[in-house]
C-alpha atoms as a PDB file:
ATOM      1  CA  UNK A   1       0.000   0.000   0.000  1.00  0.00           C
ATOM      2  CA  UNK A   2       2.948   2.496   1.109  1.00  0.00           C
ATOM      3  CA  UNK A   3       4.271   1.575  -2.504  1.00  0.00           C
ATOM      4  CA  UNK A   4       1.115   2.654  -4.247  1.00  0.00           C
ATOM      5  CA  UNK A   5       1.083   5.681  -2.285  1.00  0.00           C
ATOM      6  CA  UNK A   6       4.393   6.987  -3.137  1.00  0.00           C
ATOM      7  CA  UNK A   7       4.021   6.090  -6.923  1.00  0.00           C
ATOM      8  CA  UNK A   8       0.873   7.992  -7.307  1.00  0.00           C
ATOM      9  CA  UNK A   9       2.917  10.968  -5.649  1.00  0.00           C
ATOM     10  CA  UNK A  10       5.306  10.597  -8.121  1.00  0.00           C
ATOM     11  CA  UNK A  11       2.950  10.469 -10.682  1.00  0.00           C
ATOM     12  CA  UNK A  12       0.844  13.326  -9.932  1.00  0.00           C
ATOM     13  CA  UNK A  13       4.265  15.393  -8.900  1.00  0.00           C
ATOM     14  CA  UNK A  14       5.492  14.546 -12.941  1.00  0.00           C
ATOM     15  CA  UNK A  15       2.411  15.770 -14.865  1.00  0.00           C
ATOM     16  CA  UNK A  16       2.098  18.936 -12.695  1.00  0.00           C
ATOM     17  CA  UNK A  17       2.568  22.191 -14.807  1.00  0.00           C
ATOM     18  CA  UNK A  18       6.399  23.740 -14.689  1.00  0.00           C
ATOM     19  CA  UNK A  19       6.758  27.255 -14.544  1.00  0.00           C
ATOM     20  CA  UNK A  20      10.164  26.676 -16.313  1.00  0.00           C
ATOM     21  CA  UNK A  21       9.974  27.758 -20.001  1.00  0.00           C
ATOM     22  CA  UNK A  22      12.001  25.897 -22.441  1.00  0.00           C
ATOM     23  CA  UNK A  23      14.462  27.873 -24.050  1.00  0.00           C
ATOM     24  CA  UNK A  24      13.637  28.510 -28.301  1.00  0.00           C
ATOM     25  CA  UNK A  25      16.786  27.224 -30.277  1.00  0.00           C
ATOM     26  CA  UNK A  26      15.378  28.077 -33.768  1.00  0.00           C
ATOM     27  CA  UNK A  27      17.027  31.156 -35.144  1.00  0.00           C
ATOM     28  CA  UNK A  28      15.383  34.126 -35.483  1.00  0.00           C
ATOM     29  CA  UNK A  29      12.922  35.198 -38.577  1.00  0.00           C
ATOM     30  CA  UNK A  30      12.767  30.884 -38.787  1.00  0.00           C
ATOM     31  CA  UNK A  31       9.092  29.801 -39.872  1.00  0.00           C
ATOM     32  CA  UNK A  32       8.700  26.801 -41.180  1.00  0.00           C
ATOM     33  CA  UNK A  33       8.666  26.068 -44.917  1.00  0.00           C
ATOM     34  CA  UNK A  34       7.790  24.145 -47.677  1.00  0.00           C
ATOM     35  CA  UNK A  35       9.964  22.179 -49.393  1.00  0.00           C
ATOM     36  CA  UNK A  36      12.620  24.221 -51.688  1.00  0.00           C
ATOM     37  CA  UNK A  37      12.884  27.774 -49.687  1.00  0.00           C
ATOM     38  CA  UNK A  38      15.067  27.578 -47.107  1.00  0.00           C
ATOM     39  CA  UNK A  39      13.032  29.797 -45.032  1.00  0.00           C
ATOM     40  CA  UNK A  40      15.192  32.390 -43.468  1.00  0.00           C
ATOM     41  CA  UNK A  41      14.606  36.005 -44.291  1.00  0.00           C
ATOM     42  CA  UNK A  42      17.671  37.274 -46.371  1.00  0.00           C
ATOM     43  CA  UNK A  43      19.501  34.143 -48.031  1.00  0.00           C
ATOM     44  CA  UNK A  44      21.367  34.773 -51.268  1.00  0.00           C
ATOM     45  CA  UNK A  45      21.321  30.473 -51.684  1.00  0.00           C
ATOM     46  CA  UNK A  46      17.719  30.554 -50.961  1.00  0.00           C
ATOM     47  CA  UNK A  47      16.907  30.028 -55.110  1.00  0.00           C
ATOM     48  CA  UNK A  48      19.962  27.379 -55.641  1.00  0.00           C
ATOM     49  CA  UNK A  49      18.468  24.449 -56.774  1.00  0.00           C
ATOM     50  CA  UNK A  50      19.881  20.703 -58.278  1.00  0.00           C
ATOM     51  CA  UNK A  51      20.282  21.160 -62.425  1.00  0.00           C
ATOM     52  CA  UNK A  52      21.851  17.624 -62.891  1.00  0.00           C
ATOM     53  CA  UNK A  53      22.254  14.283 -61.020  1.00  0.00           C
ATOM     54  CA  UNK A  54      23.353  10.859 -61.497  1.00  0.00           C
ATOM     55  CA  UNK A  55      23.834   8.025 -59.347  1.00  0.00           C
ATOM     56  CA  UNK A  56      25.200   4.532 -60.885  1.00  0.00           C
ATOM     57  CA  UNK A  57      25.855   1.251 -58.754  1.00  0.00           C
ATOM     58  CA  UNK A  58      26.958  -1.892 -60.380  1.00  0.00           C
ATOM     59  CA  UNK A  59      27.080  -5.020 -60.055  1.00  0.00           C
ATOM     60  CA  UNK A  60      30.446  -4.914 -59.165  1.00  0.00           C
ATOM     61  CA  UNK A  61      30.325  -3.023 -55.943  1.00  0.00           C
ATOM     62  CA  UNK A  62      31.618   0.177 -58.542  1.00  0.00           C
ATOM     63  CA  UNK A  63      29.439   3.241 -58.433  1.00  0.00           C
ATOM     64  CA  UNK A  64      29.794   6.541 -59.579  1.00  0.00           C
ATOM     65  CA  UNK A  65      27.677   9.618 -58.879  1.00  0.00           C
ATOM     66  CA  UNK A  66      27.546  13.465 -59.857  1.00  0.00           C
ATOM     67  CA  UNK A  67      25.472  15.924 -59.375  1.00  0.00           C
ATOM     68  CA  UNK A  68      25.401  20.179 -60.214  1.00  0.00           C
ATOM     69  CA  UNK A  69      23.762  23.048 -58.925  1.00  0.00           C
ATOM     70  CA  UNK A  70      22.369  25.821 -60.133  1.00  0.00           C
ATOM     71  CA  UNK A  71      25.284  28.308 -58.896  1.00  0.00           C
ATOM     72  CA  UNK A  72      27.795  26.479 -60.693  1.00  0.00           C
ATOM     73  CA  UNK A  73      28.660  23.814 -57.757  1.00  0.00           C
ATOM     74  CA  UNK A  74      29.481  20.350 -59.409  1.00  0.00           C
ATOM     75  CA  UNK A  75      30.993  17.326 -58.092  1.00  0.00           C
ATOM     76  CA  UNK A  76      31.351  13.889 -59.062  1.00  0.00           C
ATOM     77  CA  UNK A  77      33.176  10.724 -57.152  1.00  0.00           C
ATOM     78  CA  UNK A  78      33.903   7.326 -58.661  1.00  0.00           C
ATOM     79  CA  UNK A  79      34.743   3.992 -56.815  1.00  0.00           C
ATOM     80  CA  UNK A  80      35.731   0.690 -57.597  1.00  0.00           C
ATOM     81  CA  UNK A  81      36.480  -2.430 -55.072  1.00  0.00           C
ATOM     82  CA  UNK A  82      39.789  -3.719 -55.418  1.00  0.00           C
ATOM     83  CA  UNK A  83      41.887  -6.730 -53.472  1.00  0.00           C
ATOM     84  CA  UNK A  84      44.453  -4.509 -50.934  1.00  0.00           C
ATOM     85  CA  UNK A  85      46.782  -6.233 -47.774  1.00  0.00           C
ATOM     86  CA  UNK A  86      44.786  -5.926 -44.627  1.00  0.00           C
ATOM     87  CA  UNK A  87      43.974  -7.452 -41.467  1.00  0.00           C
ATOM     88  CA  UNK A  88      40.373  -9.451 -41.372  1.00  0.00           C
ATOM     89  CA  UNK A  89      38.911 -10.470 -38.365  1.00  0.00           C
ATOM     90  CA  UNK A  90      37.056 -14.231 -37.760  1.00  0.00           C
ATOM     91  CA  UNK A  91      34.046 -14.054 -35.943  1.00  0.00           C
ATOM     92  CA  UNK A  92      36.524 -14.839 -32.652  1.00  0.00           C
ATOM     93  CA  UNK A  93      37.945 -12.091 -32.998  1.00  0.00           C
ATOM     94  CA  UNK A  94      41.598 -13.601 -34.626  1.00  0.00           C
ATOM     95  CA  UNK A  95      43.414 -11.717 -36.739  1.00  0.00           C
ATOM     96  CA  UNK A  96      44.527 -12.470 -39.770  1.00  0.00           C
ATOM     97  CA  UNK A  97      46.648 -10.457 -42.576  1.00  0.00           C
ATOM     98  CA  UNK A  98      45.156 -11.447 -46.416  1.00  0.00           C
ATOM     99  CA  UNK A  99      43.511  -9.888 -49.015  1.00  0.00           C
ATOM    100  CA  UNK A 100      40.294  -8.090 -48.174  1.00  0.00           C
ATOM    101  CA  UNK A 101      38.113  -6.055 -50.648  1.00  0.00           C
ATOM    102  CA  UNK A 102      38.390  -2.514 -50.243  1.00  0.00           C
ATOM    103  CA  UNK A 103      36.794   0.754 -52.406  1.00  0.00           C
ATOM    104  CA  UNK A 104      39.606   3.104 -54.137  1.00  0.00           C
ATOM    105  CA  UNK A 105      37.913   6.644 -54.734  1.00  0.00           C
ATOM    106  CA  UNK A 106      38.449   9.260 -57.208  1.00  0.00           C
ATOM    107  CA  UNK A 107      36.721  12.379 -57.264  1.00  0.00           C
ATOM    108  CA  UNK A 108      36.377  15.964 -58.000  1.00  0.00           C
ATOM    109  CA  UNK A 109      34.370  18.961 -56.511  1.00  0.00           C
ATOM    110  CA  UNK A 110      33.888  22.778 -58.033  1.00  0.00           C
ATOM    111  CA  UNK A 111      32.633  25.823 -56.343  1.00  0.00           C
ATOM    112  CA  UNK A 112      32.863  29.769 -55.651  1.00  0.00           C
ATOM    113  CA  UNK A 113      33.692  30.862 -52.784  1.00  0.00           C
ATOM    114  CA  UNK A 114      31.723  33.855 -51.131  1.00  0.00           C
ATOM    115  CA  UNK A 115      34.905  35.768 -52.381  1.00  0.00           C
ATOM    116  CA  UNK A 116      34.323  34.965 -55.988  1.00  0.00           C
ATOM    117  CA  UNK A 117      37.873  32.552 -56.423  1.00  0.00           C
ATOM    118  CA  UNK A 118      36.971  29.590 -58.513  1.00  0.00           C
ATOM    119  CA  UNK A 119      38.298  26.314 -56.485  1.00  0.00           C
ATOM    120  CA  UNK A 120      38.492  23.167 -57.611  1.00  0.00           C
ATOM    121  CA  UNK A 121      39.637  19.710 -55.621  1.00  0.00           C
ATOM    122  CA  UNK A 122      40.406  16.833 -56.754  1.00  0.00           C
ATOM    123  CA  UNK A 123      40.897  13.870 -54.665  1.00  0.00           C
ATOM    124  CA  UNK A 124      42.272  10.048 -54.617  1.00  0.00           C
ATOM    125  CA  UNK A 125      41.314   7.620 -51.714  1.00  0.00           C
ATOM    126  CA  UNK A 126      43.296   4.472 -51.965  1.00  0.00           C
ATOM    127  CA  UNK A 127      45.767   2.156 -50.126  1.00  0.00           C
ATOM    128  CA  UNK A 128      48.127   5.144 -49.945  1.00  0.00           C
ATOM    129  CA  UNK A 129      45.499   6.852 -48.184  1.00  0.00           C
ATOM    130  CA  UNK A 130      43.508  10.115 -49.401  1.00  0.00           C
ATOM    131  CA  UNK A 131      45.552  12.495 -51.554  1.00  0.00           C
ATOM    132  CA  UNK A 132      43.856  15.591 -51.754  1.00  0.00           C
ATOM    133  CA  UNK A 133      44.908  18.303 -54.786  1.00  0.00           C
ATOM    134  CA  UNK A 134      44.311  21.994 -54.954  1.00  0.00           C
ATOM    135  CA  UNK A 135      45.235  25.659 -55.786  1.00  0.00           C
ATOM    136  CA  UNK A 136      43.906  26.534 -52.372  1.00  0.00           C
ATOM    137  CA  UNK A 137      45.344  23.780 -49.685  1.00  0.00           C
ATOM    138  CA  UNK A 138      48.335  24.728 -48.189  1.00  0.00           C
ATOM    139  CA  UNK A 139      51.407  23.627 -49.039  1.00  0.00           C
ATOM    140  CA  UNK A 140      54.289  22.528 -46.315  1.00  0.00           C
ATOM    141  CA  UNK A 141      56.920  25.162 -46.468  1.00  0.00           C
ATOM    142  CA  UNK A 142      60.444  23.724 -48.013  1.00  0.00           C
ATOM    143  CA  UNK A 143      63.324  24.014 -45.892  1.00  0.00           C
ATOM    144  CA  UNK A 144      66.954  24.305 -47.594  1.00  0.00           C
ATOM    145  CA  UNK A 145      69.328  23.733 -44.597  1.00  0.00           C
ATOM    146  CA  UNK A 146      72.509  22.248 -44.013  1.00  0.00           C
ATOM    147  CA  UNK A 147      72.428  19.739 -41.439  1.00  0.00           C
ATOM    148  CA  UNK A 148      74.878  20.674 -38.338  1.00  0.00           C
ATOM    149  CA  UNK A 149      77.679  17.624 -38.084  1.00  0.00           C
ATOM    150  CA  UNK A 150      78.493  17.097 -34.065  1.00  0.00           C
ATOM    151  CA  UNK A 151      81.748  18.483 -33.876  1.00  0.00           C
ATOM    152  CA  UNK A 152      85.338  15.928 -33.802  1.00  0.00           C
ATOM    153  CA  UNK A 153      87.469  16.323 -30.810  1.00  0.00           C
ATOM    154  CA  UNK A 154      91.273  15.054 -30.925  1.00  0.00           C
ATOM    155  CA  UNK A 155      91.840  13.593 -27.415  1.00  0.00           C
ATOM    156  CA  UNK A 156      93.674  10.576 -26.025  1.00  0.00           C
ATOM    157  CA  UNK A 157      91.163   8.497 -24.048  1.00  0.00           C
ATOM    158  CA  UNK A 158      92.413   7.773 -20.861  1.00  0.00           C
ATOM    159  CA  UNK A 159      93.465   4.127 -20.222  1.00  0.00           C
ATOM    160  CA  UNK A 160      93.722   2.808 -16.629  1.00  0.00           C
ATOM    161  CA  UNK A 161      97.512   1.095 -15.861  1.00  0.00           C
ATOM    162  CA  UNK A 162      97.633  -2.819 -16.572  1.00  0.00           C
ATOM    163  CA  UNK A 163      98.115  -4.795 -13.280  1.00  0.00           C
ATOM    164  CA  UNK A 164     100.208  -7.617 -13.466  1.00  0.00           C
ATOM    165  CA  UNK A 165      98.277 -11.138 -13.169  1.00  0.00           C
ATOM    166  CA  UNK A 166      99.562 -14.713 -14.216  1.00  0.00           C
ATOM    167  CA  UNK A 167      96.738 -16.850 -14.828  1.00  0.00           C
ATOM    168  CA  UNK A 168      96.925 -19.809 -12.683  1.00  0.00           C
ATOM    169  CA  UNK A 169      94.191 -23.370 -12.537  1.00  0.00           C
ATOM    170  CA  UNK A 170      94.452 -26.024 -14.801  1.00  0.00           C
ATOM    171  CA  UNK A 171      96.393 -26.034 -17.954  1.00  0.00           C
ATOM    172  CA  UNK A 172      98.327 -23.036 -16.737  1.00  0.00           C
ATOM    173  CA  UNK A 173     101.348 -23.662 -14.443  1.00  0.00           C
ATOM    174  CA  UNK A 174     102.664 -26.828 -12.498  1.00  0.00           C
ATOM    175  CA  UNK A 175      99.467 -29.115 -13.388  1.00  0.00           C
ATOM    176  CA  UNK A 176      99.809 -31.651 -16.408  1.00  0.00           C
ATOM    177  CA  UNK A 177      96.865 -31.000 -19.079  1.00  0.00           C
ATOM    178  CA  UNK A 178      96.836 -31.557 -22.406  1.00  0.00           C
ATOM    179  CA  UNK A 179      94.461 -31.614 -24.809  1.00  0.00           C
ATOM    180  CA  UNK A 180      94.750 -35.539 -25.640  1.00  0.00           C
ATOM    181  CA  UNK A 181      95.537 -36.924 -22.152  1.00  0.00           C
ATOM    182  CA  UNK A 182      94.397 -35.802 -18.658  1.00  0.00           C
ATOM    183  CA  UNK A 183      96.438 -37.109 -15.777  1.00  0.00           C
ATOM    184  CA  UNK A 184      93.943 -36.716 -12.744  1.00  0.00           C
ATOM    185  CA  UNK A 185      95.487 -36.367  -9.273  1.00  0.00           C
ATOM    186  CA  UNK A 186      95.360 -39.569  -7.440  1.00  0.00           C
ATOM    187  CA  UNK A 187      92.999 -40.100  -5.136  1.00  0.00           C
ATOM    188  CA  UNK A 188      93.069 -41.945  -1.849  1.00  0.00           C
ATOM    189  CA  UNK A 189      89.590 -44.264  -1.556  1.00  0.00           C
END
């Protein structure tokens, strides 16, 4: 019974109104829109629309799509599966290092910038990773220096005085050894 009481509390404490207003993350001048206006007041890309598109998929696994807008914006991207080196996994979780299928992409995008520069990139996504090309990436700067070489010194290295020894046990001294016979002490039994 105490049970029922306190989950009826609960309940009735959960659907009582909240004073609390929840905070409005749409943007202001945002109304909602039909499809094809973009619905904010003053947007230059509000009239942008699609002029061309394609979209291919083979058999193969190969595809290759495109598409162009309205302001001039293209791009276009190719794949193809191909056998590459990697590491596959058994459903235990070994693995292994064989061929496994993998997608090599080539493509190509096209735009203007707000400043008016034309850019175009053109990419390559394949075992050597993705290679991106453009006027406007940034390049590494190239540095022309000589390495520095550690400089030589001329020194004698110190070498601590020889003590005298003489080597002494079997084979060296007053004991008979040789390497075919071996005269052994005589012992007293």
């Amino acid at each position: 019974m105490k049970l029922f009481v306190i989950a009826a509390l609960l309940a009735v404490a959960a659907a009582a109104p909240s004073s609390y207003a929840t905070p409005s993350y749409a943007p202001s001048g945002y109304a909602p829109s039909s499809y094809g206006s973009s619905g904010y007041k003053d947007n230059k890309y509000g009239g942008i629309t699609i002029t061309s598109q394609s979209d291919e998929r083979n058999l193969d696994g190969s595809s290759k799509w495109s598409y162009a807008g309205s302001d001039y914006t293209t791009r276009e991207e190719s794949q193809v599966q191909k056998r590459l080196q990697g590491t596959s996994y058994d459903s235990y979780g070994k693995a292994t290092y064989e061929d496994v299928l993998g997608n090599t992409n080539r493509g190509s995008s096209y735009w203007v910038s707000p400043e008016g520069q034309k850019v175009t990139l053109t990419w390559v996504a394949d075992e050597n990773g993705f290679q991106p090309k453009g006027d406007h990436l940034p390049v590494a700067p190239v540095h022309v220096y000589e390495l520095p070489v550690a400089p030589v010194h001329e020194y004698e290295i110190p070498v601590a005085p020889a003590l005298p020894y003489s080597r002494t046990g079997l084979g060296y001294g007053g004991n008979s050894y040789s390497a075919n016979t071996y005269s052994a002490p005589s012992s007293r039994y």
